[in-house]
N, C-alpha and C. Protein backbone atom coordinates (compact mmCIF):
# COMPACT_ATOMS: atom_id res chain seq x y z
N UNK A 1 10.66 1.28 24.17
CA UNK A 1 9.95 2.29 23.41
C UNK A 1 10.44 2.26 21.96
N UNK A 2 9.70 2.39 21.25
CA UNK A 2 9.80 2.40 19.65
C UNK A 2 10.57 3.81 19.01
N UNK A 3 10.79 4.24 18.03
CA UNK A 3 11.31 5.59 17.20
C UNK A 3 9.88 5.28 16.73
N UNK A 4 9.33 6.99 16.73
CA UNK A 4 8.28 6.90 15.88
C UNK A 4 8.66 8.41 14.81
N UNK A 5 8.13 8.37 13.91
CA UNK A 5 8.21 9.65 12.96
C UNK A 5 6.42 9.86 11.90
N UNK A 6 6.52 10.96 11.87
CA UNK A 6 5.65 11.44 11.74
C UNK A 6 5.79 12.04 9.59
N UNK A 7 4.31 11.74 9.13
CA UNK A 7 3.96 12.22 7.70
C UNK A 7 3.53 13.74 7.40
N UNK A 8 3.37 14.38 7.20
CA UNK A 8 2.63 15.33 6.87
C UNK A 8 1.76 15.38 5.73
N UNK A 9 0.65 15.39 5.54
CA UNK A 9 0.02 15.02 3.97
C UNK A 9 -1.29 16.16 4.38
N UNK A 10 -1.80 16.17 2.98
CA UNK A 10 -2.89 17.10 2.74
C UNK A 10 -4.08 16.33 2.99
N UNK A 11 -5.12 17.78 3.64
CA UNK A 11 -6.38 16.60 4.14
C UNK A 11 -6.94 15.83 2.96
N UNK A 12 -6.85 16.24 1.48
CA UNK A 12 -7.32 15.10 0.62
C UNK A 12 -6.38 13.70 0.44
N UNK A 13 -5.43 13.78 0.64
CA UNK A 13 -4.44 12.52 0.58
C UNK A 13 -5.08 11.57 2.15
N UNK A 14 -4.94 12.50 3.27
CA UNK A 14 -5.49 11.70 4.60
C UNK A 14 -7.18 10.76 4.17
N UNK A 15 -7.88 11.82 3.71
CA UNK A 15 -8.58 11.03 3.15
C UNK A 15 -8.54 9.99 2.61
N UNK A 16 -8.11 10.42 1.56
CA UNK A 16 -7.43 8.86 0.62
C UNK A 16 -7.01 7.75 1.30
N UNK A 17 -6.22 7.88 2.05
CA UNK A 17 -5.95 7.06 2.67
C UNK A 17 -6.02 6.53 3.69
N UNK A 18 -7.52 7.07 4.54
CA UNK A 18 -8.45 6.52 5.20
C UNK A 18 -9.81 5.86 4.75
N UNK A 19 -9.87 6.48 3.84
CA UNK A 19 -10.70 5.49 3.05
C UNK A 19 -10.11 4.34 2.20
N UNK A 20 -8.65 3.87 1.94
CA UNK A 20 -8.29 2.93 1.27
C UNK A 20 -8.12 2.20 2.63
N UNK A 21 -7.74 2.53 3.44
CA UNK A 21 -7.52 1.83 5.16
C UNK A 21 -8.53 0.83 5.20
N UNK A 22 -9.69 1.74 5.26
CA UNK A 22 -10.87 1.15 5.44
C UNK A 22 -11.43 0.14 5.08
N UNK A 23 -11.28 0.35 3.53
CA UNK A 23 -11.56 -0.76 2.47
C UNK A 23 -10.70 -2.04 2.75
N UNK A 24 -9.45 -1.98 2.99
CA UNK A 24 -8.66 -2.86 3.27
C UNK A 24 -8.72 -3.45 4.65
N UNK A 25 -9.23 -2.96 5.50
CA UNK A 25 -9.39 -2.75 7.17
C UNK A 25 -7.78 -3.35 7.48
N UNK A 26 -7.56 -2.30 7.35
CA UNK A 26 -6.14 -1.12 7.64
C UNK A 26 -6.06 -0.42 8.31
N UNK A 27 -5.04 -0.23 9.72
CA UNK A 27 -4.84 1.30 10.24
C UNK A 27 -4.08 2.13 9.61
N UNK A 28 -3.76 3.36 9.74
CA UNK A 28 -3.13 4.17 8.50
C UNK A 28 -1.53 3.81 8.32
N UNK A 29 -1.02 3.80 9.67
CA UNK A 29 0.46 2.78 10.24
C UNK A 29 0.68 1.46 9.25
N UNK A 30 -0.65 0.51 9.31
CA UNK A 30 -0.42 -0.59 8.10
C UNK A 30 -0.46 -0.19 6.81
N UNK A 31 -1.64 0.30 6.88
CA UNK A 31 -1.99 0.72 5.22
C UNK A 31 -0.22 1.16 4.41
N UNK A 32 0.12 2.34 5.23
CA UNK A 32 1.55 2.43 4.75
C UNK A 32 2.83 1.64 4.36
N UNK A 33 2.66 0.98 5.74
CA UNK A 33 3.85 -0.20 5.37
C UNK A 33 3.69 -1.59 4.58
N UNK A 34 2.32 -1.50 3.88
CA UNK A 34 1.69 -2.49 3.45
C UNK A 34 2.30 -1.87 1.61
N UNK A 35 1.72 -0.45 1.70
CA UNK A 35 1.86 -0.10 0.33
C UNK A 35 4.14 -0.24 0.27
N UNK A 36 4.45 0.44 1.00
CA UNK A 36 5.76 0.32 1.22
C UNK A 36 6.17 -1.23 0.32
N UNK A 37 6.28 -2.26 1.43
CA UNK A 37 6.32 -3.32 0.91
C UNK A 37 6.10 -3.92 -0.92
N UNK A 38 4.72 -3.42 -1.15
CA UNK A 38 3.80 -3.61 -2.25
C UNK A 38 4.94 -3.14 -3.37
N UNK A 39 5.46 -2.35 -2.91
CA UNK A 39 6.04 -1.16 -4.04
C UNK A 39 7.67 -1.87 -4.46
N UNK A 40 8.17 -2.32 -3.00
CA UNK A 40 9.49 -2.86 -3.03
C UNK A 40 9.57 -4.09 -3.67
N UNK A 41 8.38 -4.81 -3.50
CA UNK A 41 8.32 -6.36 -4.33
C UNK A 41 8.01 -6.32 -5.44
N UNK A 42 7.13 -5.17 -6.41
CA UNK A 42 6.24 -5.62 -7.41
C UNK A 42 7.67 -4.81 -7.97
N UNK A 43 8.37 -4.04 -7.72
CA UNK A 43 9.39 -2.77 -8.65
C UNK A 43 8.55 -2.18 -9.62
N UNK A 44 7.09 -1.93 -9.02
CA UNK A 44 6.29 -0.56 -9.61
C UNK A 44 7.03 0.75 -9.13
N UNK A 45 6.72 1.75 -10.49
CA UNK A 45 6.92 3.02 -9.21
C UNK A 45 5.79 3.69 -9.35
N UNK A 46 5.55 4.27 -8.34
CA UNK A 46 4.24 4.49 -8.03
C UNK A 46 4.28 6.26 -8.67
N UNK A 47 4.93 7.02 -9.61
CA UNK A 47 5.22 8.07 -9.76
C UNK A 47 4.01 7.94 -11.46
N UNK A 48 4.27 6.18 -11.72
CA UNK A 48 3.73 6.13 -13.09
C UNK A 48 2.80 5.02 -13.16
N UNK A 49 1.65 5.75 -12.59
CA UNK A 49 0.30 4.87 -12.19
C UNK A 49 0.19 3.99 -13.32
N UNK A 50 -0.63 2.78 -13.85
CA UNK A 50 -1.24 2.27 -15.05
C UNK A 50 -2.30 1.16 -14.40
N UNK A 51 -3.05 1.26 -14.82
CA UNK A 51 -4.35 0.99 -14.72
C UNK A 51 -4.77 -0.88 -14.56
N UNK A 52 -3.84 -1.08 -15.69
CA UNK A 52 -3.99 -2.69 -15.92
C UNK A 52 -3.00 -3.42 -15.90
N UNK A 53 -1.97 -2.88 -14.94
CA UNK A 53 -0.92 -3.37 -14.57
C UNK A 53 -1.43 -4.50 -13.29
N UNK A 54 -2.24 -4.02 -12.53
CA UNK A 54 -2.76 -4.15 -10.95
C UNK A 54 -3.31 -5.81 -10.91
N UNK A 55 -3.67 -6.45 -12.44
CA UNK A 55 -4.48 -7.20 -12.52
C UNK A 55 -3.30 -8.62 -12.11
N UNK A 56 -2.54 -8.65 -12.62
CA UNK A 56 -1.08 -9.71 -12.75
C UNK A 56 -0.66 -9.53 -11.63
N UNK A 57 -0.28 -8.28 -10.70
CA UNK A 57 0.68 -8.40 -9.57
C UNK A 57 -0.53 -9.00 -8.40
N UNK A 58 -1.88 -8.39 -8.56
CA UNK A 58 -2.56 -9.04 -7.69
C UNK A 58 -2.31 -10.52 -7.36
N UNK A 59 -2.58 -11.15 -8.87
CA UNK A 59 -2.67 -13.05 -8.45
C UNK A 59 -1.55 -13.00 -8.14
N UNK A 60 -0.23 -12.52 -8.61
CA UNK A 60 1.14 -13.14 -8.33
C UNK A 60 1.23 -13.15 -7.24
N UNK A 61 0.80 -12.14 -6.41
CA UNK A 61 0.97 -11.58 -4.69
C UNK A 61 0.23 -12.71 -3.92
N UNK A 62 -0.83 -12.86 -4.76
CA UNK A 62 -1.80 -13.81 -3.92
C UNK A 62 -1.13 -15.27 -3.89
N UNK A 63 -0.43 -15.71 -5.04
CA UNK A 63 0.15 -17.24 -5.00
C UNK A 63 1.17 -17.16 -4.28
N UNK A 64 2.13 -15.79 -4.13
CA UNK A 64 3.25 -15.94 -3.54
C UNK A 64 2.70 -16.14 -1.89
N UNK A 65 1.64 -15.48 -1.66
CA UNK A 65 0.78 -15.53 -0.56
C UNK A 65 0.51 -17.00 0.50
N UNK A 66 0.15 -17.64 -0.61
CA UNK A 66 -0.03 -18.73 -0.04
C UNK A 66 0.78 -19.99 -0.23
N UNK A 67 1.83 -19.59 -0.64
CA UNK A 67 3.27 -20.37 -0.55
C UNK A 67 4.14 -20.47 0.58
N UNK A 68 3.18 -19.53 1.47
CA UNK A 68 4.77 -19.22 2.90
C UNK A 68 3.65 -19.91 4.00
């Protein structure tokens, strides 16, 4: 059996992030540990959104992607 723990978030955040799930076809379990990850590799913090940052870490993610 696994440890599981539990989020608490507001129904507009659940939203959010069933609809980014979606888009991604993501369960909410991935979607999380996906952004988790995202956050630990790029050393964004996610406290200080920017807009056109997203464009560079994308390809980088994607070449590092297909290097393994």
């Amino acid at each position: 059996m696994t440890d599981r723990k539990s989020l608490s978030v507001s129904l507009g955040t659940h939203r959010q992030l069933e609809k980014l799930g979606d888009q991604l076809g993501l369960s909410h379990k991935d979607l999380v540990a996906t952004m988790l990850q995202f956050f630990a590799v790029t050393k964004l913090d996610p406290r200080y959104p920017k807009a056109d940052r997203g464009k560079g870490i994308r390809w980088s993610l994607r070449c590092e992607g297909s290097r393994k």
